[in-house]
PDB file of N, CA and C in Angstrom:
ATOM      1  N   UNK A   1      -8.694  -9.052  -6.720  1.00  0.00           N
ATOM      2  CA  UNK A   1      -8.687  -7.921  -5.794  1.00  0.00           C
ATOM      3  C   UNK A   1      -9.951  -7.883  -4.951  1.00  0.00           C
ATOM      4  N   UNK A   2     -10.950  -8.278  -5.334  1.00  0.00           N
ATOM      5  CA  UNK A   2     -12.221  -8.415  -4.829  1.00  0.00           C
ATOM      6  C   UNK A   2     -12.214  -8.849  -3.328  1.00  0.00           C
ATOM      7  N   UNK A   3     -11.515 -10.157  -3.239  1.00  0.00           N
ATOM      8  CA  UNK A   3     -11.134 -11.606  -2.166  1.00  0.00           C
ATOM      9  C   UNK A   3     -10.760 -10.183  -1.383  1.00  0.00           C
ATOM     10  N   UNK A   4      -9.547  -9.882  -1.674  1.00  0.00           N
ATOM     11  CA  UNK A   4      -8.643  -8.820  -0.866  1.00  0.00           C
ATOM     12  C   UNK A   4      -9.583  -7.877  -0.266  1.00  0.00           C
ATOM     13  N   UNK A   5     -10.269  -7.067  -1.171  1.00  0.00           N
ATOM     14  CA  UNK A   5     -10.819  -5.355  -0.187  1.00  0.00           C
ATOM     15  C   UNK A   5     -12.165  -6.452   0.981  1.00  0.00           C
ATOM     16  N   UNK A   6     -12.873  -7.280   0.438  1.00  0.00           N
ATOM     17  CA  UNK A   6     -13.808  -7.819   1.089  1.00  0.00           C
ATOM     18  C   UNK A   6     -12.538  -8.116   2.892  1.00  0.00           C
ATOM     19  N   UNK A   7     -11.669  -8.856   2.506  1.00  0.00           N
ATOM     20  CA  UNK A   7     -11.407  -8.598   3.763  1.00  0.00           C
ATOM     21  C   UNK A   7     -10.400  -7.448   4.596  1.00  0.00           C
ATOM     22  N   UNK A   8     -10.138  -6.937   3.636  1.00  0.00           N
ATOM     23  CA  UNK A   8      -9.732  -5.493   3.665  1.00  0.00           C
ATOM     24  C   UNK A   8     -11.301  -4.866   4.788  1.00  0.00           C
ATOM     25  N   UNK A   9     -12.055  -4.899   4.139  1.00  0.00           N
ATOM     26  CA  UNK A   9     -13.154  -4.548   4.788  1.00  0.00           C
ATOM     27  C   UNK A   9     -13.769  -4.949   6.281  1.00  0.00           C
ATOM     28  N   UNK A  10     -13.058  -6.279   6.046  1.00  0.00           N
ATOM     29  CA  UNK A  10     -13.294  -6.726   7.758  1.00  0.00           C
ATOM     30  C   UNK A  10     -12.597  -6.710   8.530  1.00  0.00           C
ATOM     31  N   UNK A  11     -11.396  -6.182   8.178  1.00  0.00           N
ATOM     32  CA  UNK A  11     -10.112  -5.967   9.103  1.00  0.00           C
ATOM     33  C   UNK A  11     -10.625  -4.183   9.626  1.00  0.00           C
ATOM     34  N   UNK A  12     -11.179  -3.504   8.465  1.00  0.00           N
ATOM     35  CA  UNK A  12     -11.645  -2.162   9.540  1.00  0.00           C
ATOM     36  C   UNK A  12     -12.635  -2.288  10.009  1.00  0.00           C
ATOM     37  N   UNK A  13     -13.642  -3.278  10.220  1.00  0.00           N
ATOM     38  CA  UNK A  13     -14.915  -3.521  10.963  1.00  0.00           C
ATOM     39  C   UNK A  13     -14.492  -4.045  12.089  1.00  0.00           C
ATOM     40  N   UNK A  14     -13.416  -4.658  11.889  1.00  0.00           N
ATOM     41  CA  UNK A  14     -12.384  -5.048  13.461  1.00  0.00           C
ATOM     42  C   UNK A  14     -11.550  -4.031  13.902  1.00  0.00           C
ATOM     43  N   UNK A  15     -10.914  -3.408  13.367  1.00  0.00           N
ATOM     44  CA  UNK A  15     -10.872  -2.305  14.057  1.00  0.00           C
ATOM     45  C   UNK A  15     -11.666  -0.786  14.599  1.00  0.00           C
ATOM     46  N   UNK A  16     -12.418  -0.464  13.716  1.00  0.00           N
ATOM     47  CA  UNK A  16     -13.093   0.444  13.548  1.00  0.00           C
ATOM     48  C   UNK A  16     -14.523   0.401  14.147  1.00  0.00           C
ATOM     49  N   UNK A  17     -15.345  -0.805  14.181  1.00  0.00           N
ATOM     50  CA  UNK A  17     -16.463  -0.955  14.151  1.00  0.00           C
ATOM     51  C   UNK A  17     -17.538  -0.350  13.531  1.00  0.00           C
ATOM     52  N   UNK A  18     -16.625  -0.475  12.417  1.00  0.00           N
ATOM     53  CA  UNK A  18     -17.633   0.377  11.172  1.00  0.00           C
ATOM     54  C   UNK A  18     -18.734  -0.738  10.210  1.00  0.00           C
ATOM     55  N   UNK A  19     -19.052  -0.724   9.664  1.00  0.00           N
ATOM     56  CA  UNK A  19     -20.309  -0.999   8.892  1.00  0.00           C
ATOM     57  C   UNK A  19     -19.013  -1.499   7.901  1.00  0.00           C
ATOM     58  N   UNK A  20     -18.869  -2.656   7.381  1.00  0.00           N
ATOM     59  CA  UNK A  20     -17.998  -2.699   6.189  1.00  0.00           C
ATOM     60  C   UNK A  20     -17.824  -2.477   4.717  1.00  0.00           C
ATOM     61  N   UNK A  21     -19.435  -2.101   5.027  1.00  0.00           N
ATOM     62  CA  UNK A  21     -19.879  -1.843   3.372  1.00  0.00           C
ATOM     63  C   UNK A  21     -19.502  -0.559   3.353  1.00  0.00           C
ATOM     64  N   UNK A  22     -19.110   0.247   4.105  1.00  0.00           N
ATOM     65  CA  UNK A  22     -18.635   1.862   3.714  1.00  0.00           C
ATOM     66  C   UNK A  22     -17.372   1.952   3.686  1.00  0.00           C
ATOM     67  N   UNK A  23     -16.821   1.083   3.532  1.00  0.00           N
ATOM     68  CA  UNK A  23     -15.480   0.962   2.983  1.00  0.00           C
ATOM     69  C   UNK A  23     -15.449   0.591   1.611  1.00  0.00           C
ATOM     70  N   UNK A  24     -14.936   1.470   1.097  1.00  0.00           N
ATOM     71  CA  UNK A  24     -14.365   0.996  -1.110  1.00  0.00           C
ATOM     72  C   UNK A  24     -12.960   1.038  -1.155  1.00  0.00           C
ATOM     73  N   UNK A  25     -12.466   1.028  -2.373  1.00  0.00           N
ATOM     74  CA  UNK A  25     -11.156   1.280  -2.697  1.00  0.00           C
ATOM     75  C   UNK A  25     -10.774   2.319  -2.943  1.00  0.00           C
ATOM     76  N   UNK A  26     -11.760   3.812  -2.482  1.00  0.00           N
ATOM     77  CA  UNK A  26     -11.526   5.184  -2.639  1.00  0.00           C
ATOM     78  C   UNK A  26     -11.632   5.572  -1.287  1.00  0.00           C
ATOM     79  N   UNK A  27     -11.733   4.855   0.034  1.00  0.00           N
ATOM     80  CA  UNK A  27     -11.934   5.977   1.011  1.00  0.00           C
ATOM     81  C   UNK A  27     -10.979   5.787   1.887  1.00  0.00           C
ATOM     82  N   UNK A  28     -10.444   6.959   2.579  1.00  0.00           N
ATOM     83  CA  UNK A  28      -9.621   7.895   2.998  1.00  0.00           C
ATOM     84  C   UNK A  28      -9.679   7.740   4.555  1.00  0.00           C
ATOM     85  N   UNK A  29      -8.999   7.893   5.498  1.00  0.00           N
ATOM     86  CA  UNK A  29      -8.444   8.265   6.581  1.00  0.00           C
ATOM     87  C   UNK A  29      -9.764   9.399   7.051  1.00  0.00           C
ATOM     88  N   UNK A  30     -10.136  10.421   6.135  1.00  0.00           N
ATOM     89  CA  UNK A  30     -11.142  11.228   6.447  1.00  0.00           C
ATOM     90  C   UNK A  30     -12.587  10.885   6.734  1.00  0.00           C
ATOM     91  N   UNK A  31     -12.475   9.776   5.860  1.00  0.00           N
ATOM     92  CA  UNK A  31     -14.081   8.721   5.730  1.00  0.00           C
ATOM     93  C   UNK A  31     -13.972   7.900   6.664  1.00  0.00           C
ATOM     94  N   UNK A  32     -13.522   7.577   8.244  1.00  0.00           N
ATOM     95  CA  UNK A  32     -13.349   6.492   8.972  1.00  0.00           C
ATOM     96  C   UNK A  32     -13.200   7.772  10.195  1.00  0.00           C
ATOM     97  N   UNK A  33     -13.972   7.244  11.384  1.00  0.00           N
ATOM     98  CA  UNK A  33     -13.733   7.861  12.142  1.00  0.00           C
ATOM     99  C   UNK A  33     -13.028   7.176  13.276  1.00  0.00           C
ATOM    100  N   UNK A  34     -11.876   7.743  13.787  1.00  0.00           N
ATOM    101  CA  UNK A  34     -10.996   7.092  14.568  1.00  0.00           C
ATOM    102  C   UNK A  34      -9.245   6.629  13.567  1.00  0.00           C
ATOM    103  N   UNK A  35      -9.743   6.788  12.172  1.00  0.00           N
ATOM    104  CA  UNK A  35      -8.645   6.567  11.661  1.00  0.00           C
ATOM    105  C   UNK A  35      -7.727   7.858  11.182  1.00  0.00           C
ATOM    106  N   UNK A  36      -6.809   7.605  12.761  1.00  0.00           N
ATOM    107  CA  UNK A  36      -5.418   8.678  12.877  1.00  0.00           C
ATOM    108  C   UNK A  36      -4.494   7.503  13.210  1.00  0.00           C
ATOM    109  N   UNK A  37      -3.232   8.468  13.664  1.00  0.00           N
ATOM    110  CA  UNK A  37      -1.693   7.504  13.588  1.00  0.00           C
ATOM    111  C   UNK A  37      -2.506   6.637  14.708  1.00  0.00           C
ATOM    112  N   UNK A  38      -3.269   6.789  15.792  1.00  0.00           N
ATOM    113  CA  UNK A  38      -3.646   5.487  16.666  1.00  0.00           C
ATOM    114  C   UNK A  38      -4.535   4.579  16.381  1.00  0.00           C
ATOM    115  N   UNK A  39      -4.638   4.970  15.141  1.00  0.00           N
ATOM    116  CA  UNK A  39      -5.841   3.977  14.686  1.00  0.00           C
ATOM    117  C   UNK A  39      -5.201   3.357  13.748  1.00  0.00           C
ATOM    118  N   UNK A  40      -4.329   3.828  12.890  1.00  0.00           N
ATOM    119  CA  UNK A  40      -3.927   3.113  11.731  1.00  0.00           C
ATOM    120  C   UNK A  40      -3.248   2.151  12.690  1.00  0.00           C
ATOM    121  N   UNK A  41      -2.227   1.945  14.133  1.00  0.00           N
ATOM    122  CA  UNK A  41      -1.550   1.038  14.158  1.00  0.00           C
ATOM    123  C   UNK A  41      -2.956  -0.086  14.479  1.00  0.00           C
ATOM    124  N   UNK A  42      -3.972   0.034  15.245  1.00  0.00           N
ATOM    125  CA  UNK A  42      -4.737  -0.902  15.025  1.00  0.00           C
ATOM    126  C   UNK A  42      -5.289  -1.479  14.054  1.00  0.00           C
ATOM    127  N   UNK A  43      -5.719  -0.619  13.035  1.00  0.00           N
ATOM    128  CA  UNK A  43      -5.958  -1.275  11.490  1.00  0.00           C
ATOM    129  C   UNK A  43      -5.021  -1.921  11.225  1.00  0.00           C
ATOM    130  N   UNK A  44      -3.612  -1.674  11.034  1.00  0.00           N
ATOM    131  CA  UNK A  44      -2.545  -2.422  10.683  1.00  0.00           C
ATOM    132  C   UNK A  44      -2.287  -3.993  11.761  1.00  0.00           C
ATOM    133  N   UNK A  45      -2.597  -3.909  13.027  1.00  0.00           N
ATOM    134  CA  UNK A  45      -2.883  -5.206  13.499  1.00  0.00           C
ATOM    135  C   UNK A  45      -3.827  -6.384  13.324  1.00  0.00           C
ATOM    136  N   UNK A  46      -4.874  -5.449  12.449  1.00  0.00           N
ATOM    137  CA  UNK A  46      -6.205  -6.395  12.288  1.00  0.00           C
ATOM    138  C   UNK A  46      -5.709  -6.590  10.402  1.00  0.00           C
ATOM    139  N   UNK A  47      -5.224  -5.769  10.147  1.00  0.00           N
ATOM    140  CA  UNK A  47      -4.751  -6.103   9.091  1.00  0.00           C
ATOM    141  C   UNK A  47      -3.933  -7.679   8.721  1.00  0.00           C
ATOM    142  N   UNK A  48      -3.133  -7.515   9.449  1.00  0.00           N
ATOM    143  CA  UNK A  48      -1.683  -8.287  10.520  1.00  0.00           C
ATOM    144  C   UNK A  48      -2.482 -10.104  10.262  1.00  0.00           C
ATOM    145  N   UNK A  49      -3.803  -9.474  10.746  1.00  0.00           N
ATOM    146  CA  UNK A  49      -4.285 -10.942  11.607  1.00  0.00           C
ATOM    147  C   UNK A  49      -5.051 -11.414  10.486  1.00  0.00           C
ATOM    148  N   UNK A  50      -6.075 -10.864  10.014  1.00  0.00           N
ATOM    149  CA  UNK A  50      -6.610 -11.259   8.893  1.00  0.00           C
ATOM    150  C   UNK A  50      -6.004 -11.767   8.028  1.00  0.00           C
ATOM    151  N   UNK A  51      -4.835 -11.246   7.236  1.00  0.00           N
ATOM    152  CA  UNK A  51      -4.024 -11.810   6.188  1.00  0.00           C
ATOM    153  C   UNK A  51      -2.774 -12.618   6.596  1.00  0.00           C
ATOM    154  N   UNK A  52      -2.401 -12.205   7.907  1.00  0.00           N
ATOM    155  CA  UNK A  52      -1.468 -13.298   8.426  1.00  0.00           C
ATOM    156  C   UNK A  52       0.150 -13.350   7.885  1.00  0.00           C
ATOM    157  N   UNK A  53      -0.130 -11.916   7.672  1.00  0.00           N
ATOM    158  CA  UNK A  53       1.309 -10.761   7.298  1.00  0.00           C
ATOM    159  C   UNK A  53       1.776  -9.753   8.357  1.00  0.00           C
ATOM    160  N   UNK A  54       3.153  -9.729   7.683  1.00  0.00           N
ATOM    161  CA  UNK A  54       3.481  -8.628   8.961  1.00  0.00           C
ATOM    162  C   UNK A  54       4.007  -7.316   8.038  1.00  0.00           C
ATOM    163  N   UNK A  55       3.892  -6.244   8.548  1.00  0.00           N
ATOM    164  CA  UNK A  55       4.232  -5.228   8.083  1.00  0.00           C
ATOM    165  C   UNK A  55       5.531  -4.975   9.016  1.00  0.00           C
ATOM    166  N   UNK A  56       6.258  -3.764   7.930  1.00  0.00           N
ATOM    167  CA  UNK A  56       7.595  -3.183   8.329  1.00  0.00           C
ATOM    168  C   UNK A  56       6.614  -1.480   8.652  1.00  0.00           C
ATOM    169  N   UNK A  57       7.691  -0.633   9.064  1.00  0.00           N
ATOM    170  CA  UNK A  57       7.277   0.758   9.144  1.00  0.00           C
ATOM    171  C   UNK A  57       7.017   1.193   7.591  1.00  0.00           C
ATOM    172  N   UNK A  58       7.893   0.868   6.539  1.00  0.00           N
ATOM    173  CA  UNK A  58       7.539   1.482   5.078  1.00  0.00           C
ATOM    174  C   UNK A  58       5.976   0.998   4.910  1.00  0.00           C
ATOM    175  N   UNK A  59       5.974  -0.252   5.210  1.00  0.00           N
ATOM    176  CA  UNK A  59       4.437  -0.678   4.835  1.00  0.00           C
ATOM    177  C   UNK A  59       3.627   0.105   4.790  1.00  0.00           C
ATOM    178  N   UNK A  60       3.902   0.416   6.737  1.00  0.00           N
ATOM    179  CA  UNK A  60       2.534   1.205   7.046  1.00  0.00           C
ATOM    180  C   UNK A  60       2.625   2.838   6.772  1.00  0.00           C
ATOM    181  N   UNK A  61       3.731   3.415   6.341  1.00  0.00           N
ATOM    182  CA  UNK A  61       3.781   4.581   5.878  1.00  0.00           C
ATOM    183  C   UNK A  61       3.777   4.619   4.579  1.00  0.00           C
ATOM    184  N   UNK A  62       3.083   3.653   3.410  1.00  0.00           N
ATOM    185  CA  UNK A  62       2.661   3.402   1.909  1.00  0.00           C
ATOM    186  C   UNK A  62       1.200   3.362   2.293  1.00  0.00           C
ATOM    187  N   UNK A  63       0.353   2.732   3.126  1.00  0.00           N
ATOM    188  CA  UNK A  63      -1.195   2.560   3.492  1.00  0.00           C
ATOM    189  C   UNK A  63      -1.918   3.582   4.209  1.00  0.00           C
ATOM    190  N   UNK A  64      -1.726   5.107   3.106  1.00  0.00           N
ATOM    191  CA  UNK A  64      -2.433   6.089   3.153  1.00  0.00           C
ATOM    192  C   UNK A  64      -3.632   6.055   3.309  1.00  0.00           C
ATOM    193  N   UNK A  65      -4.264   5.085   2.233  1.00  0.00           N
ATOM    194  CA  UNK A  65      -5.588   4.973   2.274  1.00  0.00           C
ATOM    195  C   UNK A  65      -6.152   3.606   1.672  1.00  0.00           C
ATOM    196  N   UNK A  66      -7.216   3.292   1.603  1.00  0.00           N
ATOM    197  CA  UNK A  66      -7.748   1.970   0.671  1.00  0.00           C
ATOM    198  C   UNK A  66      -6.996   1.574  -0.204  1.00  0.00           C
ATOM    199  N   UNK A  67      -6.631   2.156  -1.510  1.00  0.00           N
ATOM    200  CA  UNK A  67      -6.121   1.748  -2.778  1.00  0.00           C
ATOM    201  C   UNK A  67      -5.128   1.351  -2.335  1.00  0.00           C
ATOM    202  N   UNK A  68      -4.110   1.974  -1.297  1.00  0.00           N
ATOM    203  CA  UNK A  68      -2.559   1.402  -0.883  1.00  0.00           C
ATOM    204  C   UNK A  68      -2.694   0.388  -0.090  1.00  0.00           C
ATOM    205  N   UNK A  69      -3.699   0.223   0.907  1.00  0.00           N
ATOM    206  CA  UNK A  69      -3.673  -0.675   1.572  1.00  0.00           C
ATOM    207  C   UNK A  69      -3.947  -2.097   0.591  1.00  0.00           C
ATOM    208  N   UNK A  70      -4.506  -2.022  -0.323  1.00  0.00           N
ATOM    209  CA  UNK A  70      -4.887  -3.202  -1.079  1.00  0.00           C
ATOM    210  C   UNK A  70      -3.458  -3.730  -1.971  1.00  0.00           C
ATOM    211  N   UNK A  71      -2.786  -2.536  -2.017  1.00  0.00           N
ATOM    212  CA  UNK A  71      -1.777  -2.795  -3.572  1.00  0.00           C
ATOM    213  C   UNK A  71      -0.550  -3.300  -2.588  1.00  0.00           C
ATOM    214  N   UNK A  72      -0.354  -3.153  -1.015  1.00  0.00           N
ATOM    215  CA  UNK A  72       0.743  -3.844   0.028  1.00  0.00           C
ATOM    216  C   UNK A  72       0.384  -5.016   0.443  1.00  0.00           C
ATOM    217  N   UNK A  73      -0.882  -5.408   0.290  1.00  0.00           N
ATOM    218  CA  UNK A  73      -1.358  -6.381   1.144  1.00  0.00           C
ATOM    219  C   UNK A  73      -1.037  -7.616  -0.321  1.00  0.00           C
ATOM    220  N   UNK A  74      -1.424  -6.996  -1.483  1.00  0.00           N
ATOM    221  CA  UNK A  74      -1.362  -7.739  -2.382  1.00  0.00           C
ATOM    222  C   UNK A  74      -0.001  -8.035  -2.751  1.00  0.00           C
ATOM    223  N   UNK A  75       1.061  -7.251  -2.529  1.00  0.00           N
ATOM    224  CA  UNK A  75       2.802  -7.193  -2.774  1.00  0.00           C
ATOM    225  C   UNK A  75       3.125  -8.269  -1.602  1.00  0.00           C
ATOM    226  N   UNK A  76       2.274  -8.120  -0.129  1.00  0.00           N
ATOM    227  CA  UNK A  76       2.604  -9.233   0.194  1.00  0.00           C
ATOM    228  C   UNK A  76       2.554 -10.651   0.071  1.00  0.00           C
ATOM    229  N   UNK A  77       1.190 -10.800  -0.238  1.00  0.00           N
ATOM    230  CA  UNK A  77       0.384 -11.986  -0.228  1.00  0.00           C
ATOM    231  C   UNK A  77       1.778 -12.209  -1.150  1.00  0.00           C
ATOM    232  N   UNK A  78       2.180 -11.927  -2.263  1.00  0.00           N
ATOM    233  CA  UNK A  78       3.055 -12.427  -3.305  1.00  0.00           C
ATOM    234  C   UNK A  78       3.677 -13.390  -3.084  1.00  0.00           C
ATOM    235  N   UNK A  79       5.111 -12.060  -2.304  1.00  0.00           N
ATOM    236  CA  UNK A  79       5.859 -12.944  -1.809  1.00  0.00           C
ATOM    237  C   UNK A  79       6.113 -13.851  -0.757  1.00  0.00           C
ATOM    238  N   UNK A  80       4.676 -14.055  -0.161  1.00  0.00           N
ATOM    239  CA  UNK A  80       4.605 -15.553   1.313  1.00  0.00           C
ATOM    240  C   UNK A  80       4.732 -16.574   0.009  1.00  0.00           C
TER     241      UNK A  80
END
């Protein structure tokens, strides 16, 4: 899981231009500034690109926050 949030982390430094170290596996939509429905579809593109997955709409309406985003990304990685 480690591999994962690390670039979990750089997919919101690409979107976000945040600092990546203030991203964990506890923070929230509230802890990111810019992350609303127009931001998540960009997170979800940098998401997209980094891991080299595609999301459906359920995806991105399961990736509430960190912990979900890690536990879809990882359901995907699976099944490629």
């Amino acid at each position: 899981m480690e591999d994962i949030l690390t670039r979990v982390q750089q997919a919101f430094h690409d979107a976000f231009d945040v600092d990546s170290k203030l991203v964990s596996i506890d923070t929230t939509p509230d802890d990111i500034p810019g992350w609303d429905s127009v931001g998540h579809l960009a997170l979800a593109s940098s998401l997209e690109s980094v891991f080299e997955v595609s999301f459906d709409v359920d995806d991105l309406m399961e990736m509430e926050n960190v912990r979900e985003i890690v536990r879809v990304v990882q359901s995907k990685l699976k099944k490629a």
